[in-house]
C-alpha atoms as a PDB file:
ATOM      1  CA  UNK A   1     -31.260 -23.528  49.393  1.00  0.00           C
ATOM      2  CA  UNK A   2     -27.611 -24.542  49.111  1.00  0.00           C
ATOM      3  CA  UNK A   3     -28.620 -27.345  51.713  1.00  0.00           C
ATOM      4  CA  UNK A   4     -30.932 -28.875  49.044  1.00  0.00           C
ATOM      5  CA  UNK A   5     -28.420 -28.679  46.146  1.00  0.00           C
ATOM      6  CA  UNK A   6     -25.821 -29.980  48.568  1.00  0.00           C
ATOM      7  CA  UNK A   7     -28.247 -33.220  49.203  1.00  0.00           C
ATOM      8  CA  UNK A   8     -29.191 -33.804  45.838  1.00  0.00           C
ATOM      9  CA  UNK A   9     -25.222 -33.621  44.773  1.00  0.00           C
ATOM     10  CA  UNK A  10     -24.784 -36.375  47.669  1.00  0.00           C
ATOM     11  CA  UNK A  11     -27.621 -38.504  46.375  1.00  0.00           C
ATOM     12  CA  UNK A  12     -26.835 -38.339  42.786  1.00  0.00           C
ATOM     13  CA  UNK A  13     -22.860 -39.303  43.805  1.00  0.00           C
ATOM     14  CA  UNK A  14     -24.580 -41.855  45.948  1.00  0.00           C
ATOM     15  CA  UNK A  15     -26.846 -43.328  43.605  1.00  0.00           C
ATOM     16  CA  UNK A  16     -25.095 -43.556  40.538  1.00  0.00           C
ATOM     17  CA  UNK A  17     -22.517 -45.957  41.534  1.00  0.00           C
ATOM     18  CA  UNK A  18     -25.407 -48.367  42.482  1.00  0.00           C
ATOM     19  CA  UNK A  19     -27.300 -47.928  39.265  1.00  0.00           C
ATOM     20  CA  UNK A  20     -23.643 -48.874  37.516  1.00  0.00           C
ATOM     21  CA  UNK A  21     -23.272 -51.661  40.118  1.00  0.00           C
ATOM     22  CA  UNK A  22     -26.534 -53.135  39.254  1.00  0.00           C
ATOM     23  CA  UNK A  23     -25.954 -53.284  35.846  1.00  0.00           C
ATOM     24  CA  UNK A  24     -22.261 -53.510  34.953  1.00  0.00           C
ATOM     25  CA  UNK A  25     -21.318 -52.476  31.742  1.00  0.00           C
ATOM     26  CA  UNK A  26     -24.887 -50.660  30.994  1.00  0.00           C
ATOM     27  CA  UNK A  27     -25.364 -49.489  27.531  1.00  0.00           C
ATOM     28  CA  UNK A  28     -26.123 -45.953  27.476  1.00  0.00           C
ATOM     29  CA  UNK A  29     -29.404 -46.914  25.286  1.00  0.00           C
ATOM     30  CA  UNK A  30     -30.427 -49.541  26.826  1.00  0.00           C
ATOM     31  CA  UNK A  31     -34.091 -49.553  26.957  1.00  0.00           C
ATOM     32  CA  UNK A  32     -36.252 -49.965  30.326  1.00  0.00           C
ATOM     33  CA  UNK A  33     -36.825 -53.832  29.536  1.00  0.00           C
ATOM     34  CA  UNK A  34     -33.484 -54.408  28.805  1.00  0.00           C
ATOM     35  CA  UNK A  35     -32.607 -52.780  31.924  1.00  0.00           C
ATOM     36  CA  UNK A  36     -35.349 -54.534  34.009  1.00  0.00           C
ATOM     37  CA  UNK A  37     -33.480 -57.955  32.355  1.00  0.00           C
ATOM     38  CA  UNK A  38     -30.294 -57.411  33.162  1.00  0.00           C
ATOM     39  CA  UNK A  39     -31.680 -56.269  37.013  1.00  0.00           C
ATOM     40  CA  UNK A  40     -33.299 -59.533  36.838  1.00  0.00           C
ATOM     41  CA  UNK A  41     -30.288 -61.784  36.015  1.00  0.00           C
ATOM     42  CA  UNK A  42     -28.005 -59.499  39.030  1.00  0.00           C
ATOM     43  CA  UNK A  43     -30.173 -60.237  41.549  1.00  0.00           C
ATOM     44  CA  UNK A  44     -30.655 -57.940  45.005  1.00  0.00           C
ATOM     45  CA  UNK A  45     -28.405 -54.780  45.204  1.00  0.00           C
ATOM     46  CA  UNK A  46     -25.480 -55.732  47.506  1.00  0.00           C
ATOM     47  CA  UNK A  47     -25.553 -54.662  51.221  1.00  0.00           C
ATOM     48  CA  UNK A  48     -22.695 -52.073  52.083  1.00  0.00           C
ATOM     49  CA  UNK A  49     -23.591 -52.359  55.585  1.00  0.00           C
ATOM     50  CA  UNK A  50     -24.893 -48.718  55.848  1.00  0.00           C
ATOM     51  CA  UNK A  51     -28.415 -48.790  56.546  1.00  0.00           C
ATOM     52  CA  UNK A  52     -28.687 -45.551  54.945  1.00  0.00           C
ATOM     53  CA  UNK A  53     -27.228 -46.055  51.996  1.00  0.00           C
ATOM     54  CA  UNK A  54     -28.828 -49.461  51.542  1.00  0.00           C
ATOM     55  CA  UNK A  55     -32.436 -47.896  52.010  1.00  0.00           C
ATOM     56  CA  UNK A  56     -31.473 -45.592  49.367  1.00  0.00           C
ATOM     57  CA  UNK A  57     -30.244 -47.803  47.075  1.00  0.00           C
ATOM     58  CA  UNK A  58     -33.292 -50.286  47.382  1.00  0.00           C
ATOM     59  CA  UNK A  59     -35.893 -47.070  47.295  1.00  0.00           C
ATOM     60  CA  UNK A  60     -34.105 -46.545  43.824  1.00  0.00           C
ATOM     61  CA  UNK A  61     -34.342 -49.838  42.530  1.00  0.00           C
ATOM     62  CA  UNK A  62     -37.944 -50.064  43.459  1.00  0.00           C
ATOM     63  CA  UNK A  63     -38.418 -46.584  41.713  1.00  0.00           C
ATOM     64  CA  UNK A  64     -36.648 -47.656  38.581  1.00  0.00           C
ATOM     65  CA  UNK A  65     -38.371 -50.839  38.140  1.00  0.00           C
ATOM     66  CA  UNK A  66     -41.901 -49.078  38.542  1.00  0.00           C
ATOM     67  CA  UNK A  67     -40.816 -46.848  36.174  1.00  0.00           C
ATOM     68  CA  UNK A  68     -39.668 -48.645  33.257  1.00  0.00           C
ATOM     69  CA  UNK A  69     -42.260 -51.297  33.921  1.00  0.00           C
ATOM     70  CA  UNK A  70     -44.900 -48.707  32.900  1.00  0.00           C
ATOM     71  CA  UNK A  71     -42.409 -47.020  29.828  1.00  0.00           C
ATOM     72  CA  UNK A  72     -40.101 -50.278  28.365  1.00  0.00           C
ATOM     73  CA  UNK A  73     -39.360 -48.650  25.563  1.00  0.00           C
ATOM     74  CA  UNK A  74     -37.695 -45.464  27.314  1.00  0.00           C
ATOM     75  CA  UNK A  75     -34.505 -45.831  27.527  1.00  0.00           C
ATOM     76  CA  UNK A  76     -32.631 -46.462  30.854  1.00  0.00           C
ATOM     77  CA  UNK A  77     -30.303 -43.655  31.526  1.00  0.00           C
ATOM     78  CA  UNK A  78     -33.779 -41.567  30.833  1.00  0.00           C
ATOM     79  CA  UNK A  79     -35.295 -43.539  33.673  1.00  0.00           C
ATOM     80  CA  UNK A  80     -32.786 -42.784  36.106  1.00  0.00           C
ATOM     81  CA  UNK A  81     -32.853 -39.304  35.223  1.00  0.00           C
ATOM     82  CA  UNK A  82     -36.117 -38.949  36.154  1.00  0.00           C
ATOM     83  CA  UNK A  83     -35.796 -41.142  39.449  1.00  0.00           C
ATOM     84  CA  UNK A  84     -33.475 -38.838  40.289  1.00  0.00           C
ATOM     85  CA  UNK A  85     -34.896 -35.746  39.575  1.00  0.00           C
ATOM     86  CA  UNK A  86     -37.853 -36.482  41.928  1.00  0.00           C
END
């Protein structure tokens, strides 16, 4: 069990810094559209080079967008809460 806490620890420290990279200076209420704007206007995440990472970072995106396509009104750090918590 300490395996699976260990991983999700990793993923979160992993994952946040892309979510802040995709949107610098994110509002902490931004809503879902706002969010899928501003994700718009960035562009692709950036490669680090680690195919990894970049897999993760990109199945994160995707999982973000599908989610606050369905629920624009929900706010954003919501979202990635529960793309994380799945």
């Amino acid at each position: 069990m300490r395996i699976s806490y260990a991983a999700a620890f990793v993923l979160a420290c992993t994952a946040l810094p892309a979510f802040a990279q995709s949107t610098p200076g994110a509002d902490p209420n931004m809503s879902c559209a706002d969010y899928l704007k501003a994700e718009a206007a960035a562009g692709p995440t950036p490669k680090t080079g680690d195919a990894a990472s970049d897999k993760m970072a990109a199945d994160i995106d995707k999982k973000m967008s599908d989610y606050c396509t369905k629920n624009p009104t929900a706010k954003a750090a919501d979202a990635m809460q529960m793309v994380m918590s799945q």
